[in-house]
N, C-alpha and C. Protein backbone atom coordinates (compact mmCIF):
# COMPACT_ATOMS: atom_id res chain seq x y z
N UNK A 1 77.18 28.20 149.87
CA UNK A 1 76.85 28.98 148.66
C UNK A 1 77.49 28.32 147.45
N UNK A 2 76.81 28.31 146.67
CA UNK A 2 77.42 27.52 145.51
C UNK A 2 78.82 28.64 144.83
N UNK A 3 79.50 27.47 144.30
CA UNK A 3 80.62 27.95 143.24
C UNK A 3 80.35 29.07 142.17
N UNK A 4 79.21 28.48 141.65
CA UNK A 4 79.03 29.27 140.05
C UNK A 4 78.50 30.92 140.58
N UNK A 5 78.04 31.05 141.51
CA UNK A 5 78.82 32.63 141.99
C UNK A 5 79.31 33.50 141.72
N UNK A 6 80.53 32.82 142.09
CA UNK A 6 81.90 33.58 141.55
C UNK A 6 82.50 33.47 140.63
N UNK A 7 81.80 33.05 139.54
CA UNK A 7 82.46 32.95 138.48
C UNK A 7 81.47 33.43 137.48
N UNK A 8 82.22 33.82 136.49
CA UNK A 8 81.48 34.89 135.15
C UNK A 8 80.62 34.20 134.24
N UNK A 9 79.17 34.25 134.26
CA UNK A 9 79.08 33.65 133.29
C UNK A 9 79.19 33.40 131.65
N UNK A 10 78.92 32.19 131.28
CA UNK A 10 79.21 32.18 129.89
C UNK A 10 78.43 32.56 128.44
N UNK A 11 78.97 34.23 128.39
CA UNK A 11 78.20 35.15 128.27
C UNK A 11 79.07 35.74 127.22
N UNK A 12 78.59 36.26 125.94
CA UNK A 12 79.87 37.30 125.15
C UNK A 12 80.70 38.12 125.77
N UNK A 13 82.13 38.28 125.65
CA UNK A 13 82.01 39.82 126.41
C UNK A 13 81.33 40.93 125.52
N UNK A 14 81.39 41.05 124.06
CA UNK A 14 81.27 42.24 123.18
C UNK A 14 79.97 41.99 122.84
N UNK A 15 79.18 42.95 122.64
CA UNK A 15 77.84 43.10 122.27
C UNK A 15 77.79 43.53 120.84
N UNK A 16 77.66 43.29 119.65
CA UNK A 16 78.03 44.00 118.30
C UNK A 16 76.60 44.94 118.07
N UNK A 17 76.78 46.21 117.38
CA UNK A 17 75.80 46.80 117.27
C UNK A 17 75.99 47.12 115.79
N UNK A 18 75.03 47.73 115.13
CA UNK A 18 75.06 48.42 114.03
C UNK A 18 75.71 49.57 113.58
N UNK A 19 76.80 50.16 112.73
CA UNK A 19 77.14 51.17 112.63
C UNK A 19 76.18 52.33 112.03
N UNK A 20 75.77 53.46 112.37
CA UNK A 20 75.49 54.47 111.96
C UNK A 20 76.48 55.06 111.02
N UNK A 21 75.72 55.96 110.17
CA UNK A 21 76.54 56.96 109.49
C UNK A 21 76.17 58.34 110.19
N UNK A 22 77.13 59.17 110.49
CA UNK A 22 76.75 59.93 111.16
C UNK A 22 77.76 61.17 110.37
N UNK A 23 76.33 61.76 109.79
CA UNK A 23 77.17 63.42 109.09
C UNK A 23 78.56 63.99 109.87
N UNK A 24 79.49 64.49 109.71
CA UNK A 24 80.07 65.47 109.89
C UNK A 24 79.51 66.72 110.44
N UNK A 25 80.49 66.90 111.26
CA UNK A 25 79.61 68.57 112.35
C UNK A 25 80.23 69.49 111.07
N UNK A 26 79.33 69.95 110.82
CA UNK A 26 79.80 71.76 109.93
C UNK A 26 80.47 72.56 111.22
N UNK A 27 81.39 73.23 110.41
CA UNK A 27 82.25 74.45 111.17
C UNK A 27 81.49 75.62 111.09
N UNK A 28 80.93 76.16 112.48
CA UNK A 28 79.81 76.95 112.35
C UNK A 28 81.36 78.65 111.67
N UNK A 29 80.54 79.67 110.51
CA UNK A 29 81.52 80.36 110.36
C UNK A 29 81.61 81.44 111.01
N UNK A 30 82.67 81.67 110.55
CA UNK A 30 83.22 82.64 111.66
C UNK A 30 82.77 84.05 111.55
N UNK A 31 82.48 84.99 112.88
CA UNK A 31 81.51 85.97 113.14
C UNK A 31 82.35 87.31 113.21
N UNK A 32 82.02 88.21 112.13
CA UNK A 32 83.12 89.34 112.21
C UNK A 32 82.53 90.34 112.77
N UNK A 33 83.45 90.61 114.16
CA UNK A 33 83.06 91.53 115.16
C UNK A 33 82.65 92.87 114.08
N UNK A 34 81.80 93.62 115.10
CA UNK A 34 80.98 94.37 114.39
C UNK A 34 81.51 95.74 114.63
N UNK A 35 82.31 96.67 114.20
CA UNK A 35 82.70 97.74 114.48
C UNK A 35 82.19 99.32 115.04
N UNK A 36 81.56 99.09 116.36
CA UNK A 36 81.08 100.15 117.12
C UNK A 36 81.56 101.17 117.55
N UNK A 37 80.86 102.28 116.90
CA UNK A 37 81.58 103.63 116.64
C UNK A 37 80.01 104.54 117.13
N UNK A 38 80.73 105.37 118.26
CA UNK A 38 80.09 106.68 118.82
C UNK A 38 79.26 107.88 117.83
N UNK A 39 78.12 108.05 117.96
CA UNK A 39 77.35 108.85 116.84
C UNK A 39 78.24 109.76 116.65
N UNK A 40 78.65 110.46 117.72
CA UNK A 40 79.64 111.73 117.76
C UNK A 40 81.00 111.55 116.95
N UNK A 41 81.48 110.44 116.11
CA UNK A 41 82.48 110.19 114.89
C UNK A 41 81.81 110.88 113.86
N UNK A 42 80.72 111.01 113.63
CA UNK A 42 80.16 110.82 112.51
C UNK A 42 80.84 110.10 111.39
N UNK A 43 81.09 109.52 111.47
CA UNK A 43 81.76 108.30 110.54
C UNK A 43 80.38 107.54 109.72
N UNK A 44 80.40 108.30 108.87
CA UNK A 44 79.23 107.77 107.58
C UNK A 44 80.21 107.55 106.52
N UNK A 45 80.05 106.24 106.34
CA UNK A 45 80.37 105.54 105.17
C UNK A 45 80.92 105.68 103.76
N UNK A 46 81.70 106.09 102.85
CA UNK A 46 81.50 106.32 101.69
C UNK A 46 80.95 104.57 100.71
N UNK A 47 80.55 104.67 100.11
CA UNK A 47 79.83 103.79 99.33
C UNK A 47 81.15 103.38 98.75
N UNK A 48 81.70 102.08 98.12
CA UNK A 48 82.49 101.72 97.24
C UNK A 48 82.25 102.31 95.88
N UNK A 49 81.76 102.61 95.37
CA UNK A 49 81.57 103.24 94.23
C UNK A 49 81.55 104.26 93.95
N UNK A 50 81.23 105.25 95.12
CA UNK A 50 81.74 106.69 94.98
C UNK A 50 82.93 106.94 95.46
N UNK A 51 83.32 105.98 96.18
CA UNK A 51 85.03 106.33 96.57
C UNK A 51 85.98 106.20 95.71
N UNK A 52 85.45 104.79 94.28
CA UNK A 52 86.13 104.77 93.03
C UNK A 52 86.06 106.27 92.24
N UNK A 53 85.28 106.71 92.21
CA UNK A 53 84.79 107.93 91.43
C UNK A 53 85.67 109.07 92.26
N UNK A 54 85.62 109.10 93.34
CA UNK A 54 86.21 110.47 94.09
C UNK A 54 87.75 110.01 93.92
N UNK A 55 88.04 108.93 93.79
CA UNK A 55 89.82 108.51 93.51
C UNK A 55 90.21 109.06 91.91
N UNK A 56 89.30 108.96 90.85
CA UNK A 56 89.29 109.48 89.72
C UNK A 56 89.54 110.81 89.57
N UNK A 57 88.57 111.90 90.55
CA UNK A 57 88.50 112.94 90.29
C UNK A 57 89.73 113.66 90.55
N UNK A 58 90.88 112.43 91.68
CA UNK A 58 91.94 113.32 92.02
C UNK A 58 92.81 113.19 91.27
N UNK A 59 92.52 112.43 90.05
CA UNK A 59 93.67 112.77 89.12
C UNK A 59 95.51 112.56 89.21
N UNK A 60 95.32 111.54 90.15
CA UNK A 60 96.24 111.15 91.18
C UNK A 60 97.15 109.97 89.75
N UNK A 61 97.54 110.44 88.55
CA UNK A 61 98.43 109.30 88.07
C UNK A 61 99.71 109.65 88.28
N UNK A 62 100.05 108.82 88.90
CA UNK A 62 101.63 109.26 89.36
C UNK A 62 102.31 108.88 91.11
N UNK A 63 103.11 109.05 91.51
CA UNK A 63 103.94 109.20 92.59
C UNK A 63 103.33 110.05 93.92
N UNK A 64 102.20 110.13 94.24
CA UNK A 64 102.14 111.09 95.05
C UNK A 64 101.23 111.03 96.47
N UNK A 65 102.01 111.42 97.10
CA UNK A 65 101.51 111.31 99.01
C UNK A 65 100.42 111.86 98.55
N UNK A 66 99.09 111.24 99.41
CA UNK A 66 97.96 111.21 99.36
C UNK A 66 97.53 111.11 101.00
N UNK A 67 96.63 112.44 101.73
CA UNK A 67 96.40 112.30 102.65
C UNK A 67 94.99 112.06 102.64
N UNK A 68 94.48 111.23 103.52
CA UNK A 68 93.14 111.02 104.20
C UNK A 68 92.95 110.73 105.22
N UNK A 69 92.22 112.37 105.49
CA UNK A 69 92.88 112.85 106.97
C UNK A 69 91.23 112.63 107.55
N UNK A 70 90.20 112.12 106.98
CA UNK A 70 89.53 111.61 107.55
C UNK A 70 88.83 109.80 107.37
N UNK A 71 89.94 108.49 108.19
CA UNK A 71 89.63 107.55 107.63
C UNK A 71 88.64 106.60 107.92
N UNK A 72 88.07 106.65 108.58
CA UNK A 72 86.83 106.19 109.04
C UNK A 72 86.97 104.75 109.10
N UNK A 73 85.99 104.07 108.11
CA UNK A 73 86.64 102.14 108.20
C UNK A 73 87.74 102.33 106.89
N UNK A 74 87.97 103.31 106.11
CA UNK A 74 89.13 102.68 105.47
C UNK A 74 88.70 102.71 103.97
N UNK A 75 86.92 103.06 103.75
CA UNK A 75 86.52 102.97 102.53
C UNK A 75 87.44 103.59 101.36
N UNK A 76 88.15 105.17 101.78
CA UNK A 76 88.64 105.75 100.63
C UNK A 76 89.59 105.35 100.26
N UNK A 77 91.00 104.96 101.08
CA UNK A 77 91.95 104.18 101.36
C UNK A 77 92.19 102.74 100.38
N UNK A 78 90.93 102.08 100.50
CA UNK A 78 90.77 100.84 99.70
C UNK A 78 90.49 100.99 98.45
N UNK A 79 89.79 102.48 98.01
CA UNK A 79 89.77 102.87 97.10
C UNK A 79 90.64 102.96 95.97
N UNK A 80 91.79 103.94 97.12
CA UNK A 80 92.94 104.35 96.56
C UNK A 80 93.85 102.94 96.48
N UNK A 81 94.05 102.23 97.03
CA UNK A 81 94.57 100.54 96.88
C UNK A 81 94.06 100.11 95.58
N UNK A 82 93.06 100.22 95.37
CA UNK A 82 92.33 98.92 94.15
C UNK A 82 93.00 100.37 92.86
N UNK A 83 92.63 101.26 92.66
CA UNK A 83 93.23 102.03 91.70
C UNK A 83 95.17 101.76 91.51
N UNK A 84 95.85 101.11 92.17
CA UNK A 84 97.18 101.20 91.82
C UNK A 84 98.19 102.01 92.98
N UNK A 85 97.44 102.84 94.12
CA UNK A 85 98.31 103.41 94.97
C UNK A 85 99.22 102.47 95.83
N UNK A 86 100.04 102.99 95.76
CA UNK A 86 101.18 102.63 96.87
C UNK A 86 100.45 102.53 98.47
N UNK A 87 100.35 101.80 99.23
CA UNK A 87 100.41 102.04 100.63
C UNK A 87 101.59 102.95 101.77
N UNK A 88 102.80 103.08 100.69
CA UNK A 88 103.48 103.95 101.09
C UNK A 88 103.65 105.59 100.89
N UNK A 89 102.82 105.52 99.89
CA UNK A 89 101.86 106.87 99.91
C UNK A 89 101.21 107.27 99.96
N UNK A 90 100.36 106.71 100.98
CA UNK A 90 98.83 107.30 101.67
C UNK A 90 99.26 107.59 103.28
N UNK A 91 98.68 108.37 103.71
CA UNK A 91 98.67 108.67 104.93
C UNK A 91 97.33 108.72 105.83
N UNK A 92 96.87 108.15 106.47
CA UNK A 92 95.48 108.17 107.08
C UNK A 92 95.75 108.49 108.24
N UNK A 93 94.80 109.35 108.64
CA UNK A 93 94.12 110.06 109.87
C UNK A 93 93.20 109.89 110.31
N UNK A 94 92.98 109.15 111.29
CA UNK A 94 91.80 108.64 112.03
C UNK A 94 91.92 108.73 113.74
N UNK A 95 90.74 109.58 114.50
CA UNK A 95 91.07 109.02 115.82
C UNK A 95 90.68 107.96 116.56
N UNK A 96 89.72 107.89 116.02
CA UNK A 96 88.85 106.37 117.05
C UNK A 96 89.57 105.39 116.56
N UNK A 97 89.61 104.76 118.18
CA UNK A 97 90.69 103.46 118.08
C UNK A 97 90.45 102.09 117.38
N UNK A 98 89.15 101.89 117.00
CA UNK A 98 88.48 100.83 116.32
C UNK A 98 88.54 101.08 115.10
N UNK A 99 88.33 102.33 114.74
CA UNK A 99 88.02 102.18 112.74
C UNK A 99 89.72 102.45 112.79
N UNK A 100 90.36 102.86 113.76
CA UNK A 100 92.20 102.79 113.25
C UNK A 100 93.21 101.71 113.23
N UNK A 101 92.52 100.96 113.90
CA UNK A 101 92.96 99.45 113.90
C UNK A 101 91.94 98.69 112.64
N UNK A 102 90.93 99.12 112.27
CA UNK A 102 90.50 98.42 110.88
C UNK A 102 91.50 99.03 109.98
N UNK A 103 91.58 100.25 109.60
CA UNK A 103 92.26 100.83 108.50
C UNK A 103 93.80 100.07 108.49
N UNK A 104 94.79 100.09 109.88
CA UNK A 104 96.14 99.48 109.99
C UNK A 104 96.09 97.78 109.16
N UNK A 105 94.66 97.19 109.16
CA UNK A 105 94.35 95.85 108.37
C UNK A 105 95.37 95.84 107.29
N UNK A 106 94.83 97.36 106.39
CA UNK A 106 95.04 97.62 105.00
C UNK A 106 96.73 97.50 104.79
N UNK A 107 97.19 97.35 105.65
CA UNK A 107 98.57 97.62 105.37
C UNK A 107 99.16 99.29 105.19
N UNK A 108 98.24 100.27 105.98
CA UNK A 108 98.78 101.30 105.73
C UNK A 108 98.82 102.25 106.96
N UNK A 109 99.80 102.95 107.07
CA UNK A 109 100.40 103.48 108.17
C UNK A 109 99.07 104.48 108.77
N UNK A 110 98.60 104.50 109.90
CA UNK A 110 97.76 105.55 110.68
C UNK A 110 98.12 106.41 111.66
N UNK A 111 97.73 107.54 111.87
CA UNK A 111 97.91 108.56 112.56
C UNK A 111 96.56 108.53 113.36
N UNK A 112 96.72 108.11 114.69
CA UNK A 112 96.25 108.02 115.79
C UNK A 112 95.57 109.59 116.26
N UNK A 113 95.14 110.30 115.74
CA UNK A 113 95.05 112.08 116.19
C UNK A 113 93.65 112.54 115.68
N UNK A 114 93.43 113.65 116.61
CA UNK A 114 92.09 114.62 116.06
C UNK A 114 93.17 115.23 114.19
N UNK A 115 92.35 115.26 113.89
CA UNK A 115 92.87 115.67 112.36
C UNK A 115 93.27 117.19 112.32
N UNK A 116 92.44 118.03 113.04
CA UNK A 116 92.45 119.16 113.12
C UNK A 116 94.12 119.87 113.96
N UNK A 117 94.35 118.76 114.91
CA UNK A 117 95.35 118.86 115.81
C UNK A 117 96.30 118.07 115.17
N UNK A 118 96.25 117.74 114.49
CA UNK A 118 97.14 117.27 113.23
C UNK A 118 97.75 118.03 112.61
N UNK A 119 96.89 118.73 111.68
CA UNK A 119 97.55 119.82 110.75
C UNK A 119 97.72 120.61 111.53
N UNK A 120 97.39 121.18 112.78
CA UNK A 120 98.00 122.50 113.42
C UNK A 120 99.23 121.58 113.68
N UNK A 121 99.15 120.56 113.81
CA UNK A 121 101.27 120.12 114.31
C UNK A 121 101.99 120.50 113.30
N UNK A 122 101.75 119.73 112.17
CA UNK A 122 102.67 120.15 111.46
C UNK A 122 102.70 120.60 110.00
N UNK A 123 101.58 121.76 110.38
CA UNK A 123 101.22 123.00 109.77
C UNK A 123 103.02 123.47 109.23
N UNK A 124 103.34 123.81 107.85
CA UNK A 124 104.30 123.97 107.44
C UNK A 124 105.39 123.35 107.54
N UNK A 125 105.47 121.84 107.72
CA UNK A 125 106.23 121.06 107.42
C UNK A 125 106.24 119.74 106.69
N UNK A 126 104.86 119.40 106.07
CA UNK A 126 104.17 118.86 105.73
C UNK A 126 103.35 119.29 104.81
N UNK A 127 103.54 118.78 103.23
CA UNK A 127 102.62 118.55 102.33
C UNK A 127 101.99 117.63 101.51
N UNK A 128 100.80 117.52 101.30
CA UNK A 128 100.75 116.36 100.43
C UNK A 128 99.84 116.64 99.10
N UNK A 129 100.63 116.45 98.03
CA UNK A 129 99.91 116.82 96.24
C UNK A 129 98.34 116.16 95.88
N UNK A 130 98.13 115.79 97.05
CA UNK A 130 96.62 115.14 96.66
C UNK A 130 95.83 114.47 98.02
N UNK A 131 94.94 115.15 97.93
CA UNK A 131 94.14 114.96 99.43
C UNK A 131 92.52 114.56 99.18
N UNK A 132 92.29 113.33 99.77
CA UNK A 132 90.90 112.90 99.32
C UNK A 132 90.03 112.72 100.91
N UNK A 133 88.88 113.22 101.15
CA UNK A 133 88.37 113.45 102.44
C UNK A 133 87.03 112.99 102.31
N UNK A 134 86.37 112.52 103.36
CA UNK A 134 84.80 112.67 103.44
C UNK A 134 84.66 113.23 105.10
N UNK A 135 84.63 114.16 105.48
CA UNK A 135 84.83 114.74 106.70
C UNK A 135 83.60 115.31 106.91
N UNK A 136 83.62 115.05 108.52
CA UNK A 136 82.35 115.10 109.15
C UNK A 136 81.49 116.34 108.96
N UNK A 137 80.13 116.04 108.65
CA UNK A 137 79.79 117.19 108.13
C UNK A 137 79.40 118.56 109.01
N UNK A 138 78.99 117.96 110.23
CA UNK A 138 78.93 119.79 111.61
C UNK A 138 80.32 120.32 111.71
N UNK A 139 81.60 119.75 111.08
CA UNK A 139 82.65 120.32 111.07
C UNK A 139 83.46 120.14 109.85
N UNK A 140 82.78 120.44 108.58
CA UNK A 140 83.14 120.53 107.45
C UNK A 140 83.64 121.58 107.03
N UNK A 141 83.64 122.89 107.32
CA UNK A 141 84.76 124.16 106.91
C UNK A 141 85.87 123.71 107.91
N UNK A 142 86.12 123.61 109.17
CA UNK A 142 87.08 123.59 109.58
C UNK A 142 88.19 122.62 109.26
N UNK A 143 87.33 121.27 108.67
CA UNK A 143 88.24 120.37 107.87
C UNK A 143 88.79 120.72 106.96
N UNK A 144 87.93 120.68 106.17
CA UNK A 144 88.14 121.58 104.87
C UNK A 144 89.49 122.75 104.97
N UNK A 145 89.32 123.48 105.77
CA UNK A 145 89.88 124.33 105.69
C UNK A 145 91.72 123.59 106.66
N UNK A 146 91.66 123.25 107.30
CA UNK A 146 92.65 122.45 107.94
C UNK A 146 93.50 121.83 106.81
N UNK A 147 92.54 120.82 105.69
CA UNK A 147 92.95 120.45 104.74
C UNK A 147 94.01 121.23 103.52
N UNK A 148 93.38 121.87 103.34
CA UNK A 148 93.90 122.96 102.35
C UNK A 148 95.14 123.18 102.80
N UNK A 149 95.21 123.89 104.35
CA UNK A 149 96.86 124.16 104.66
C UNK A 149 97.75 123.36 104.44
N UNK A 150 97.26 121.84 104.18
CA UNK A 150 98.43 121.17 104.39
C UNK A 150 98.58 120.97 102.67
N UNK A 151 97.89 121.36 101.63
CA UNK A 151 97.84 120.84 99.94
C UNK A 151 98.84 121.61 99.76
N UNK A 152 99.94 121.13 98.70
CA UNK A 152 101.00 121.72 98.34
C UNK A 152 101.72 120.72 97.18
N UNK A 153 102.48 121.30 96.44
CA UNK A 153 103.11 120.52 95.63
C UNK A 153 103.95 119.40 96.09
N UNK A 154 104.62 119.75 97.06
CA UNK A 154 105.82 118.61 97.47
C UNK A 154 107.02 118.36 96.70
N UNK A 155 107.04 119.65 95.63
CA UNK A 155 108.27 118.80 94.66
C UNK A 155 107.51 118.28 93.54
N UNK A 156 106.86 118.46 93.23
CA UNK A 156 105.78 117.68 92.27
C UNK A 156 105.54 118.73 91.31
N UNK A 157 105.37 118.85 90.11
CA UNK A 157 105.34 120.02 88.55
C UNK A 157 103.90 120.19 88.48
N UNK A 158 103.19 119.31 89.08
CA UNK A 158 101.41 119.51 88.53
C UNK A 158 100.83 119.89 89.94
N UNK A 159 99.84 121.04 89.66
CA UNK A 159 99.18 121.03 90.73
C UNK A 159 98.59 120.36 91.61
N UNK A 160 98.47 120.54 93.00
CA UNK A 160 97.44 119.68 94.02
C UNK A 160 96.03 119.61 93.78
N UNK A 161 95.88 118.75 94.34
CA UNK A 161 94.27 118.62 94.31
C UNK A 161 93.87 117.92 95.52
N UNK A 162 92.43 118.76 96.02
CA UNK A 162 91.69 118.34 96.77
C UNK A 162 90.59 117.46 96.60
N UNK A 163 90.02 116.70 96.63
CA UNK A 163 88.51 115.88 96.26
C UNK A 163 87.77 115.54 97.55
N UNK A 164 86.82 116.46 97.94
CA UNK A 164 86.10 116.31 99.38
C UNK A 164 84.32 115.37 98.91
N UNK A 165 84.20 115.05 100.09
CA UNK A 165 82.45 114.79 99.77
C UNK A 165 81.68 115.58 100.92
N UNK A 166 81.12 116.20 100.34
CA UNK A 166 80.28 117.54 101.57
C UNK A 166 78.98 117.73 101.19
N UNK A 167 78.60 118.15 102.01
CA UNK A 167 77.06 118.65 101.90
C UNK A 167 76.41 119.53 100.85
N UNK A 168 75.92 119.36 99.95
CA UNK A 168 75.33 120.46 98.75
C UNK A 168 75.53 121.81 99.68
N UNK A 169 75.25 122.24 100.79
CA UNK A 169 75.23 123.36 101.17
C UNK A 169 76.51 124.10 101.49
N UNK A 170 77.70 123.58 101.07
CA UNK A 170 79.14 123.93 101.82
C UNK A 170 79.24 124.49 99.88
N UNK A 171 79.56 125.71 100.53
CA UNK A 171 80.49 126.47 99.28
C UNK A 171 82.48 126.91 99.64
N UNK A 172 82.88 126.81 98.67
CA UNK A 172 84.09 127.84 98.85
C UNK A 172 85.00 127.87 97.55
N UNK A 173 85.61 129.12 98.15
CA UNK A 173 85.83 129.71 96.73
C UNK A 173 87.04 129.10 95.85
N UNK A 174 86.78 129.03 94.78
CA UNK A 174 87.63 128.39 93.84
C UNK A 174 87.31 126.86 94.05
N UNK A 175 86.12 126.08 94.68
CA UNK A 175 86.26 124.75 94.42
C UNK A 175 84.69 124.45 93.28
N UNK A 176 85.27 123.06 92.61
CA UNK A 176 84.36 122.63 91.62
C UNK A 176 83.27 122.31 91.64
N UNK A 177 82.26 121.66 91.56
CA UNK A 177 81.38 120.45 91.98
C UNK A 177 81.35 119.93 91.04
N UNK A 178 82.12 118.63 91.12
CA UNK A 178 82.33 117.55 89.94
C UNK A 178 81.01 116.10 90.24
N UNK A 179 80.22 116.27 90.91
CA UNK A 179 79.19 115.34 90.80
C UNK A 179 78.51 115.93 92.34
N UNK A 180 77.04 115.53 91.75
CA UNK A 180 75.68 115.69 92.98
C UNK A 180 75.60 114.38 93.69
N UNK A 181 75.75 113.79 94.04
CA UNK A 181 74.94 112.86 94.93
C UNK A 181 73.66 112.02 95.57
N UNK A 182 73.39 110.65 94.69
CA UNK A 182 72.18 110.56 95.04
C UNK A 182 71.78 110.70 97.04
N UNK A 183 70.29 110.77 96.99
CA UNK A 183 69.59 111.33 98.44
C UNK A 183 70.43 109.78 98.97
N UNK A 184 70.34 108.72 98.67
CA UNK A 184 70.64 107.40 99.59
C UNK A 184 72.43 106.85 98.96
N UNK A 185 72.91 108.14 99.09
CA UNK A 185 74.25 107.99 99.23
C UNK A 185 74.78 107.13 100.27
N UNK A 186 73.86 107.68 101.36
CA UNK A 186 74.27 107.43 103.00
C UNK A 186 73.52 106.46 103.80
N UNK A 187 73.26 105.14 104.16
CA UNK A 187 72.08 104.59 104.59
C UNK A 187 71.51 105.15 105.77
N UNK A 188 72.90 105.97 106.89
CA UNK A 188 72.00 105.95 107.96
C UNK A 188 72.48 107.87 107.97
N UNK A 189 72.16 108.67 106.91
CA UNK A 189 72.37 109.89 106.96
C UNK A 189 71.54 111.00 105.69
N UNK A 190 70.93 111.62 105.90
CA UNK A 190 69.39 112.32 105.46
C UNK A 190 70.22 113.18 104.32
N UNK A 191 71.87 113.96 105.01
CA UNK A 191 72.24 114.93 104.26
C UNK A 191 72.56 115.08 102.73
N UNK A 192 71.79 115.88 102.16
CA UNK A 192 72.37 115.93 100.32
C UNK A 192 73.70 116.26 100.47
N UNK A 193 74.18 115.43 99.38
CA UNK A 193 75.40 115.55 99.79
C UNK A 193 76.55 115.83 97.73
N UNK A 194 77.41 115.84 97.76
CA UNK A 194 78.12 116.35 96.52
C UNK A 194 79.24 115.97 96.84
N UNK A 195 80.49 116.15 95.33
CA UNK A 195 81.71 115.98 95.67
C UNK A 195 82.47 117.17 94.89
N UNK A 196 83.26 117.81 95.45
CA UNK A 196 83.97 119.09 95.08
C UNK A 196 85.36 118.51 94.93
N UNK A 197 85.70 119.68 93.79
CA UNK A 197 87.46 119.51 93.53
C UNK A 197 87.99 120.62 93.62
N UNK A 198 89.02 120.66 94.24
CA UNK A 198 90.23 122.31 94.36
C UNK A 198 90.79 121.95 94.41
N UNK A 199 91.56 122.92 93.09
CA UNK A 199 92.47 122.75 92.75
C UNK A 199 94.09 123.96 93.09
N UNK A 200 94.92 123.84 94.09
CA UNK A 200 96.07 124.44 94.50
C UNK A 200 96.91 124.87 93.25
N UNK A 201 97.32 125.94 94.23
CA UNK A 201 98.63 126.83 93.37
C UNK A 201 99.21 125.91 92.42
C-alpha cells in the first residue's frame, strides 16, 4: 500500500468564509401575570379617575388613618398615594390572596380578612377619620353599615367622613350624593352606579 495514505494531504486546514451580520435577538418582554379573581369577589374595578375624584370628596387634608376596607387590585389606595397620603396611614382590607399580594406591591400594610369579620373584631377599638370604599354591591348595606361602626374621630377636631361608590339604588340616611356615574363606569358590570358622602358626628 502506498505511503501517501497515511499521510494528510496538502490541503488548507481553515476554510475562510464570509462574515454575516446577524441582528441581535430582541428580549422578548416581559408578561405580567394576569390577576384571576372568582366572580364571587365581585371585585369591579374603580376607574383611575373616579378614584381621584372619590379621594377629593374625602376631604382628607391632613394626618389621617384612612381605611379601605374594600381593596380589590389597589385602585383606591393608589389613589390615595398619588394625592400625598402616607402609606402609613392607610389601612387595606382585602381577602383574596391575589389582589392582597397586588395591593402589599404598594408598599402598604394589608389585612388578610372578610371585612365584615373585621370590624366585628375590633368593633370599638378601632377608628379611622376617613374611610373610602367601593364594596361589593349584593352586600352593600352590610358594608356600608360595618363601615360606619368603625368612622370616628380618632383624636382628630374635624369630622369623619365616609366616601362609598354604590349603586344609584342604595339610600341611607344622612348620606350625600356627590356625583352620578356614567352607565360604563364599569367594563364588565351593567350596575348604575353613584358616589355618596357621610358625614360622622
Amino acid at each position: 500500500m502506498k505511503a501517501s495514505v497515511y499521510t494528510r494531504p496538502n490541503k488548507p486546514k481553515f476554510i475562510s468564509r464570509r462574515r454575516r451580520d446577524v441582528p441581535p435577538l430582541q428580549s422578548a418582554p416581559a408578561l405580567q401575570k394576569p390577576v384571576v379573581v372568582h366572580k364571587g369577589t365581585e371585585c369591579h374595578v374603580t376607574r383611575a379617575d373616579i378614584a381621584a375624584r372619590m379621594v377629593e370628596y374625602l376631604q382628607a387634608d391632613g394626618n389621617y388613618n384612612t381605611l379601605e376596607p374594600s381593596a380589590g387590585t389597589g385602585a383606591l389606595v393608589s389613589a390615595l398615594l398619588q394625592s400625598g397620603h402616607s402609606s402609613a396611614e392607610i389601612c387595606a382590607v382585602e381577602l383574596h390572596h391575589e389582589l392582597a399580594a397586588q395591593v402589599r406591591r404598594l408598599s402598604v400594610p394589608v389585612i388578610q380578612e372578610c371585612f365584615l369579620e373585621y370590624a366585628e373584631r375590633v368593633r370599638g377599638k378601632v377608628e379611622f377619620p376617613r374611610i373610602i370604599m367601593n364594596p361589593p354591591f349584593s352586600k352593600v348595606r352590610a358594608h356600608i353599615r360595618a363601615a360606619l361602626s368603625l368612622l370616628g374621630r380618632n383624636g382628630h377636631a374635624t369630622r369623619p367622613v365616609l366616601v362609598a361608590l354604590v349603586p344609584v339604588t342604595f339610600e341611607h340616611e344622612g348620606s350625600e350624593t356627590v356625583e352620578h356615574l356614567p352607565d360604563d363606569a364599569f367594563a364588565a358590570c351593567k350596575v348604575r352606579t353613584k358616589i355618596i358622602r357621610i358625614v360622622g358626628a
